[in-house]
Protein backbone atom coordinates (compact mmCIF):
# COMPACT_ATOMS: atom_id res chain seq x y z
CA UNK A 1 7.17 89.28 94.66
CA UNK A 2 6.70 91.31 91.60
CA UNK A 3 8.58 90.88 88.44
CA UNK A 4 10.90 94.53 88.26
CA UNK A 5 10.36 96.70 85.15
CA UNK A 6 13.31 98.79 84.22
CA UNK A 7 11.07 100.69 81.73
CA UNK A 8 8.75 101.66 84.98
CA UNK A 9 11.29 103.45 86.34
CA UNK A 10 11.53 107.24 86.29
CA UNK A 11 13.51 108.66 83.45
CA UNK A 12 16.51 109.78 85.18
CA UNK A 13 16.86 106.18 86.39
CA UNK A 14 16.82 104.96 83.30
CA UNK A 15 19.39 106.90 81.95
CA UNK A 16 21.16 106.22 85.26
CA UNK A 17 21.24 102.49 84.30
CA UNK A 18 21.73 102.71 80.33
CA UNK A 19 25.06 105.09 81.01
CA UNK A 20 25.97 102.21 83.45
CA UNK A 21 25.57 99.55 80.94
CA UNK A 22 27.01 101.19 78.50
CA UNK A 23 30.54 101.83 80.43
CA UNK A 24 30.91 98.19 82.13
CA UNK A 25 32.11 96.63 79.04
CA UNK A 26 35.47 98.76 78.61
CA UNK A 27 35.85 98.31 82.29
CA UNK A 28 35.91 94.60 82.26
CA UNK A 29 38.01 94.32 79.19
CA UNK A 30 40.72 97.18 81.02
CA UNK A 31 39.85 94.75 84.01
CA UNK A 32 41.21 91.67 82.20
CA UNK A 33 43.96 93.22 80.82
CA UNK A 34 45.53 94.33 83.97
CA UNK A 35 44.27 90.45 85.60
CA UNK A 36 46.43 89.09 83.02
CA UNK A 37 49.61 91.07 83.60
CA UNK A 38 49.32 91.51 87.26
CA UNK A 39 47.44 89.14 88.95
CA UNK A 40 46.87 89.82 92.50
CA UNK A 41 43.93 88.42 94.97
CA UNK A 42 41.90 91.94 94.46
CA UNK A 43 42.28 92.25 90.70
CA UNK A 44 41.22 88.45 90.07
CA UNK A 45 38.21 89.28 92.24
CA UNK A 46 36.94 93.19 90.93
CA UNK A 47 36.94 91.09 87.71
CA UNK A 48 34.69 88.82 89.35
CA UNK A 49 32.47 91.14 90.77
CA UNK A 50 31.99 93.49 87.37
CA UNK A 51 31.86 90.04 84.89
CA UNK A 52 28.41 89.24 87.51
CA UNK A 53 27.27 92.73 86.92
CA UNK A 54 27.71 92.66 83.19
CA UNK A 55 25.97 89.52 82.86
CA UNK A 56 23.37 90.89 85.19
CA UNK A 57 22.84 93.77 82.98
CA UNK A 58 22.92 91.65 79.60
CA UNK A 59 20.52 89.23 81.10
CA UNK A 60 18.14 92.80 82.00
CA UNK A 61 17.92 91.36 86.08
CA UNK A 62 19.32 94.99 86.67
C-alpha cells in the first residue's frame, strides 16, 4: 500500500481538508466545555471521536 500524499490531491480537496483542520480546534475546545458542565454518554464520546480526528490531522494521516 502506498504512502497517501495530501499535496497530490486536487486543489479543491485540499482546501476541503485545510478549512477542516482549521475549524476542529474551536470545536473540541466548545466540545470540552460543554463535557465538563454536562456530561452525558454522547458528549464524553463526540469528544472522543473529534480529539482522534484532531490528532489525525496534526499527525498529517488525514
Amino acid at each position: 500500500m502506498g504512502r497517501y500524499y495530501r499535496y497530490k490531491l486536487p486543489p479543491w480537496a485540499r482546501e476541503c481538508i485545510i478549512v477542516c483542520q482549521r475549524c476542529i480546534v474551536p470545536i473540541v475546545i466548545f466540545q470540552g466545555i460543554r463535557t465538563i458542565f454536562i456530561p452525558t454518554t454522547f458528549d464524553v464520546l463526540l469528544l472522543g471521536i473529534l480529539l482522534c480526528i484532531l490528532i489525525a490531522f496534526h499527525l498529517e494521516w488525514i
